[in-house]
N, C-alpha and C. Protein backbone atom coordinates (compact mmCIF):
# COMPACT_ATOMS: atom_id res chain seq x y z
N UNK A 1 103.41 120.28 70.99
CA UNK A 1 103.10 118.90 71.31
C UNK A 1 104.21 118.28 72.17
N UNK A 2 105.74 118.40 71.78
CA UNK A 2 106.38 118.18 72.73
C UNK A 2 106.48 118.34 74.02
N UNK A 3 105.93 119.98 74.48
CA UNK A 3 106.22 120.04 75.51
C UNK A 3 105.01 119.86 76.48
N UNK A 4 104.06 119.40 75.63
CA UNK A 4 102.89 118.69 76.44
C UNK A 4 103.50 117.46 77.07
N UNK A 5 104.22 116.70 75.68
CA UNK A 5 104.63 114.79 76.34
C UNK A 5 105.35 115.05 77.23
N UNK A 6 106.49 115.81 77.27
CA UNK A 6 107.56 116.51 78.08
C UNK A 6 106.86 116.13 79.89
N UNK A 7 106.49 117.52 79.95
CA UNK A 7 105.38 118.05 80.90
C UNK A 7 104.71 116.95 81.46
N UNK A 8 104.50 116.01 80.95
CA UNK A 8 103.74 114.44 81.46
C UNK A 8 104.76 113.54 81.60
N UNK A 9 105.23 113.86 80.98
CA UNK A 9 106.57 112.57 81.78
C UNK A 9 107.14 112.98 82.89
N UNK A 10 107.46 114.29 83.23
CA UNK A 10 108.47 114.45 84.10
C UNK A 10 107.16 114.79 85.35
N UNK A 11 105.64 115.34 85.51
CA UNK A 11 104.62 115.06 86.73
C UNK A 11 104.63 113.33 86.74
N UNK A 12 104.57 112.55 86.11
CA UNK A 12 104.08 111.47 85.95
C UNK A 12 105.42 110.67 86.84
N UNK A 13 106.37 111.01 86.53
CA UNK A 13 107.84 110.73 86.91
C UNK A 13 107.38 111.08 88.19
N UNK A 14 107.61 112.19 88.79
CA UNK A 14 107.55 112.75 90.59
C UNK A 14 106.17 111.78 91.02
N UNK A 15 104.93 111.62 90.82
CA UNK A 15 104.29 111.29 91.33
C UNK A 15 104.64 109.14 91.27
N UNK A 16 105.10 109.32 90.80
CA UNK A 16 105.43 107.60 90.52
C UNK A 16 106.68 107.47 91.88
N UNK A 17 107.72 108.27 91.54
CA UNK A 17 108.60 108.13 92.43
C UNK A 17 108.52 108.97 94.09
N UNK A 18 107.51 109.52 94.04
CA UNK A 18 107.10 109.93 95.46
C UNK A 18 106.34 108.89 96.22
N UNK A 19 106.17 107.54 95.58
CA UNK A 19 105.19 106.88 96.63
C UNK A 19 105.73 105.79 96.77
N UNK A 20 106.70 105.08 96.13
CA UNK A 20 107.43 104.06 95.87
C UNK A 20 108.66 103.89 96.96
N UNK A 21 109.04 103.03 97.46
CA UNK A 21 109.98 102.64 98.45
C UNK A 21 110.41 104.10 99.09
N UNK A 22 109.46 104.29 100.01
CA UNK A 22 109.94 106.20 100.93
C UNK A 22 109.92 105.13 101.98
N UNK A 23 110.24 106.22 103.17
CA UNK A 23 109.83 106.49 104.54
C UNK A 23 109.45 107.04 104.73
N UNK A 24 109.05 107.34 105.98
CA UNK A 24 108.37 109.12 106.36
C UNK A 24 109.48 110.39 106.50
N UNK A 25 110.69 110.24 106.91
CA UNK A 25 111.42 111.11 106.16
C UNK A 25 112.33 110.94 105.15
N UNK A 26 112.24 111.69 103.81
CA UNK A 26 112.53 111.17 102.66
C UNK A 26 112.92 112.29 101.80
N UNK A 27 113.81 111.92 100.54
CA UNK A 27 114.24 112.95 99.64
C UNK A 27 113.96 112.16 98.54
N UNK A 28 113.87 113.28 97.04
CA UNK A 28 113.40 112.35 95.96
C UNK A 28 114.81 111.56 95.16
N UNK A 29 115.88 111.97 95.98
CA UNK A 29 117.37 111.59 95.28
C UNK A 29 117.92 110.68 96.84
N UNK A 30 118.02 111.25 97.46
CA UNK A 30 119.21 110.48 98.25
C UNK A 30 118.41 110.70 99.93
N UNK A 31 118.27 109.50 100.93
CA UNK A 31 117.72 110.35 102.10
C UNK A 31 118.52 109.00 102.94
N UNK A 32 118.99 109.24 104.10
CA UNK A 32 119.61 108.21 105.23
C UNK A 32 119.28 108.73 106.62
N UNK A 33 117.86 108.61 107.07
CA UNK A 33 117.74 109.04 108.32
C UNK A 33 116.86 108.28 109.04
N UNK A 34 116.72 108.59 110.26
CA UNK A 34 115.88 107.83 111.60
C UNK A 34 114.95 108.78 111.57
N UNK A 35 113.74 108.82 111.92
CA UNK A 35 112.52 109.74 111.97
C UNK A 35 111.54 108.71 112.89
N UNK A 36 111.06 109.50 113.97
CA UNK A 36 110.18 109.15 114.63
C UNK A 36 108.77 108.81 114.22
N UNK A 37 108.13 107.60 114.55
CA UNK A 37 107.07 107.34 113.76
C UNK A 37 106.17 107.10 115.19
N UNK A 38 106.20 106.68 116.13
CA UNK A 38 105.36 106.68 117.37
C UNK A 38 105.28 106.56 118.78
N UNK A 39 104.81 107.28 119.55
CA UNK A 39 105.04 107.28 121.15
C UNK A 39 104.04 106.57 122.11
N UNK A 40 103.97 105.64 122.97
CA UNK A 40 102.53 105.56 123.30
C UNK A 40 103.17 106.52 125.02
N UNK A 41 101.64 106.39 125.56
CA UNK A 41 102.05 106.59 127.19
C UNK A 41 102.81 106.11 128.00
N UNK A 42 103.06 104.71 127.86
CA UNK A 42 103.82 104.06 128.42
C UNK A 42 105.14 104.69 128.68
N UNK A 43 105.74 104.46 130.18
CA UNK A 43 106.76 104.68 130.69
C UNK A 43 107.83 104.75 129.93
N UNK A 44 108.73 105.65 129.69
CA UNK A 44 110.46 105.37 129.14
C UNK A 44 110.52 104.10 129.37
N UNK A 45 111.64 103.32 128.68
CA UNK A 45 112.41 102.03 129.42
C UNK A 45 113.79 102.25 128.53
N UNK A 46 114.46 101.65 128.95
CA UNK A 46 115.75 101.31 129.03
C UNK A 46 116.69 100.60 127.75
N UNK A 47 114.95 99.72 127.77
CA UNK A 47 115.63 98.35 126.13
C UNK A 47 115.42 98.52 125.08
N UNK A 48 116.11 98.79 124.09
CA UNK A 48 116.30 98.69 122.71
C UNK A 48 116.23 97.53 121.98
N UNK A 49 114.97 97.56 120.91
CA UNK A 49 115.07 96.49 120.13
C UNK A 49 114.86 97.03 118.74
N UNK A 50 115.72 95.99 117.58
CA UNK A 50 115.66 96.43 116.14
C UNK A 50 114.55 95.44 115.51
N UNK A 51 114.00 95.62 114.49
CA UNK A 51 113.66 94.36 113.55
C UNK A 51 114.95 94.51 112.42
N UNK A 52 114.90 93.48 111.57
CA UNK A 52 115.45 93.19 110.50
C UNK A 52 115.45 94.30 109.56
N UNK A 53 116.10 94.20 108.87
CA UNK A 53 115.92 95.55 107.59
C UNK A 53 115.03 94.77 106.48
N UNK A 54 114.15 95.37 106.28
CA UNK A 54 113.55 95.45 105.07
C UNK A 54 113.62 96.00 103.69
N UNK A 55 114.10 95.79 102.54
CA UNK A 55 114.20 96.04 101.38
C UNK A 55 113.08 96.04 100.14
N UNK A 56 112.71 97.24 99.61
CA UNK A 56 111.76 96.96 98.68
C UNK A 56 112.67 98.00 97.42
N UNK A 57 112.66 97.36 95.95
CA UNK A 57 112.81 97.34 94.76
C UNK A 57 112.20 97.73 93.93
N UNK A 58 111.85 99.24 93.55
CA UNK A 58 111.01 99.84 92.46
C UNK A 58 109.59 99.79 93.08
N UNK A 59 109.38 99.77 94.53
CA UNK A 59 107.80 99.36 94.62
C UNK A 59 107.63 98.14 93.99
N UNK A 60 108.14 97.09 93.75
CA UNK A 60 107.56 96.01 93.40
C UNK A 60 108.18 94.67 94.00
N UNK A 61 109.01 94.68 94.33
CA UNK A 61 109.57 93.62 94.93
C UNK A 61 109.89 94.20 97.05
N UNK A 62 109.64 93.34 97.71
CA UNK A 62 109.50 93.87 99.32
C UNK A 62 109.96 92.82 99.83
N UNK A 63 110.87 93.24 101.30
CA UNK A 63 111.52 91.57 101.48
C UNK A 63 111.58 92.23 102.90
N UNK A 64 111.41 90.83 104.03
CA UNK A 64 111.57 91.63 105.47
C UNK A 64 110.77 91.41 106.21
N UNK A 65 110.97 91.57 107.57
CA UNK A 65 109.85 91.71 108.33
C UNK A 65 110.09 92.71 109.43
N UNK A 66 109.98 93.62 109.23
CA UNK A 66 109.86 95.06 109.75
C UNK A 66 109.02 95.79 111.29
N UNK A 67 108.19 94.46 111.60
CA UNK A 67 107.41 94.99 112.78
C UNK A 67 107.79 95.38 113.63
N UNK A 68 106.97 96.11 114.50
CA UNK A 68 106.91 96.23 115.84
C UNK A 68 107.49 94.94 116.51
N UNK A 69 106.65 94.41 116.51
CA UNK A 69 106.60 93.19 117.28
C UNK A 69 107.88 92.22 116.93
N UNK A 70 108.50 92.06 116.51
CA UNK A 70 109.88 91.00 115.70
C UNK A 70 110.95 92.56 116.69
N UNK A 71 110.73 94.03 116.19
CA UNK A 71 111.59 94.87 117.47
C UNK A 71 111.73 94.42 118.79
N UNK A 72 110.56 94.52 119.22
CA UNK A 72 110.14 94.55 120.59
C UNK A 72 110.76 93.28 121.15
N UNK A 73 110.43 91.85 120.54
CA UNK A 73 110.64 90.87 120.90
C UNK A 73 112.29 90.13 120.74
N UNK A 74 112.60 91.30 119.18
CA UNK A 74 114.36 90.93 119.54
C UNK A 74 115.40 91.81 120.82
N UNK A 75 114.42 93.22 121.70
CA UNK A 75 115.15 94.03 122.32
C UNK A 75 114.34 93.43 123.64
N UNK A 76 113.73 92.03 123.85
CA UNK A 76 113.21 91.47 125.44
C UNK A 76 112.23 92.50 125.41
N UNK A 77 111.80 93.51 124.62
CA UNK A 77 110.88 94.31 125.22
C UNK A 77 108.88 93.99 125.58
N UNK A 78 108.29 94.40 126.34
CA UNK A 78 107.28 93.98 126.94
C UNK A 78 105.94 95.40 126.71
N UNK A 79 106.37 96.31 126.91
CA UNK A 79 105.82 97.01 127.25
C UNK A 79 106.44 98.43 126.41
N UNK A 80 106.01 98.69 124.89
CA UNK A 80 106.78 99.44 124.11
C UNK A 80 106.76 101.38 124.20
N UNK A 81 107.65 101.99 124.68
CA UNK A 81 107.53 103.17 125.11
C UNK A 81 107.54 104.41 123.72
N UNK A 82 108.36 103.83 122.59
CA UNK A 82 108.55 104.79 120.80
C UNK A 82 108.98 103.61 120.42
N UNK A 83 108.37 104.03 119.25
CA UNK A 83 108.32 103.42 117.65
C UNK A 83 109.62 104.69 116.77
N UNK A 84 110.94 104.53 116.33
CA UNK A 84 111.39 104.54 115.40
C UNK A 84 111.25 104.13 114.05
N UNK A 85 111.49 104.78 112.72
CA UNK A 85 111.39 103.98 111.71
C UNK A 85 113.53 104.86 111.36
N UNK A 86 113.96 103.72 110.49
CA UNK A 86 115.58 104.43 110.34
C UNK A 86 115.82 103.38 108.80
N UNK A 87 115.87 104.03 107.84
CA UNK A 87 115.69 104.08 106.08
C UNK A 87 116.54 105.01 105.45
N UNK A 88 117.12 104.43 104.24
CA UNK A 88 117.54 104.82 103.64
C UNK A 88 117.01 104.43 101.86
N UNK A 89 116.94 105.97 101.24
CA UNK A 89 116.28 105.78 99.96
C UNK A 89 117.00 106.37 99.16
N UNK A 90 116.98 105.32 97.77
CA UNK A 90 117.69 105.89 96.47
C UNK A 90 116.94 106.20 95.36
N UNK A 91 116.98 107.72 94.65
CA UNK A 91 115.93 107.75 94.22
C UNK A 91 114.59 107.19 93.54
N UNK A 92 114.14 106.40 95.00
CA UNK A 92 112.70 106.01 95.27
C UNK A 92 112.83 104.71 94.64
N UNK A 93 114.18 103.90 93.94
CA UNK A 93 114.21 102.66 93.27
C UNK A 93 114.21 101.61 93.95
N UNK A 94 115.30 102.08 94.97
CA UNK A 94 115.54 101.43 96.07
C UNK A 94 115.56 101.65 97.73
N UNK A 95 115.25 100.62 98.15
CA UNK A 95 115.30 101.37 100.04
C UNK A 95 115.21 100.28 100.96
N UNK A 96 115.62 100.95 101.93
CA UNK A 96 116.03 99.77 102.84
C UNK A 96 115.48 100.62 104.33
N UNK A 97 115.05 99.52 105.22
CA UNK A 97 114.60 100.19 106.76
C UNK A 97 114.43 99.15 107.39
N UNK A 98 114.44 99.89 108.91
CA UNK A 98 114.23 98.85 110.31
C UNK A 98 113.45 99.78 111.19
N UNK A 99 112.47 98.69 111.97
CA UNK A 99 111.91 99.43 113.37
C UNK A 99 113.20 99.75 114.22
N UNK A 100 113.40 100.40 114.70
CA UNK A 100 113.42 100.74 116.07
C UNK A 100 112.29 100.70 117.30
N UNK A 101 112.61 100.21 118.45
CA UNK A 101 111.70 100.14 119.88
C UNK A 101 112.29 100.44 120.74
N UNK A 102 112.03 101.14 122.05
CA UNK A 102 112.81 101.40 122.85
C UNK A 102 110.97 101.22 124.13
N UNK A 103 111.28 100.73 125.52
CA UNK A 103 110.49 100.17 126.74
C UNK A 103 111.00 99.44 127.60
N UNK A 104 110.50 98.98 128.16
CA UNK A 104 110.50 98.09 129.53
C UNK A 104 110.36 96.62 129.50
């Protein structure tokens, strides 16, 4: 019987903490990286823009505004060439991220 409850706590555990404050690249303990999230056709450009960092708390608390658009518009950009995402996660309690933009 124990190692039934066992066995359910610790799937129940991974699947709880696999969906909760990630990025797209992510570890279930410790992760600090930039990972590419999108390219359109549009030309290279030159300008770099960030958004704000966003913070979310156990999956339940989220703070931020993370867009595209708040990037684009703090780097003058017009015409957006990649989408960055750059996060850092602690196991899955806590995390923190910003767009990256880079265009014309």
């Amino acid at each position: 019987m124990f190692k039934k409850i066992a066995s359910t706590v610790v799937v129940s555990s991974v699947v709880f903490l696999s969906g909760c404050a990630m990025q797209p690249t992510h570890a279930m303990v410790y992760s600090n990286a930039t990972s590419p999230y999108m390219a359109t056709s549009a030309e290279a450009g030159s300008k770099v823009g960030e958004s704000e960092t966003c913070t979310n708390v156990l999956g339940l608390i989220a703070t931020g505004d993370c867009s595209i658009s708040t990037a684009a518009k703090n780097g003058g950009i017009k015409t957006v060439s990649t989408v960055d995402w750059k996060g850092t996660n602690i196991l899955g309690f806590y995390s923190t991220g910003k767009t990256i933009v880079t265009g014309k």
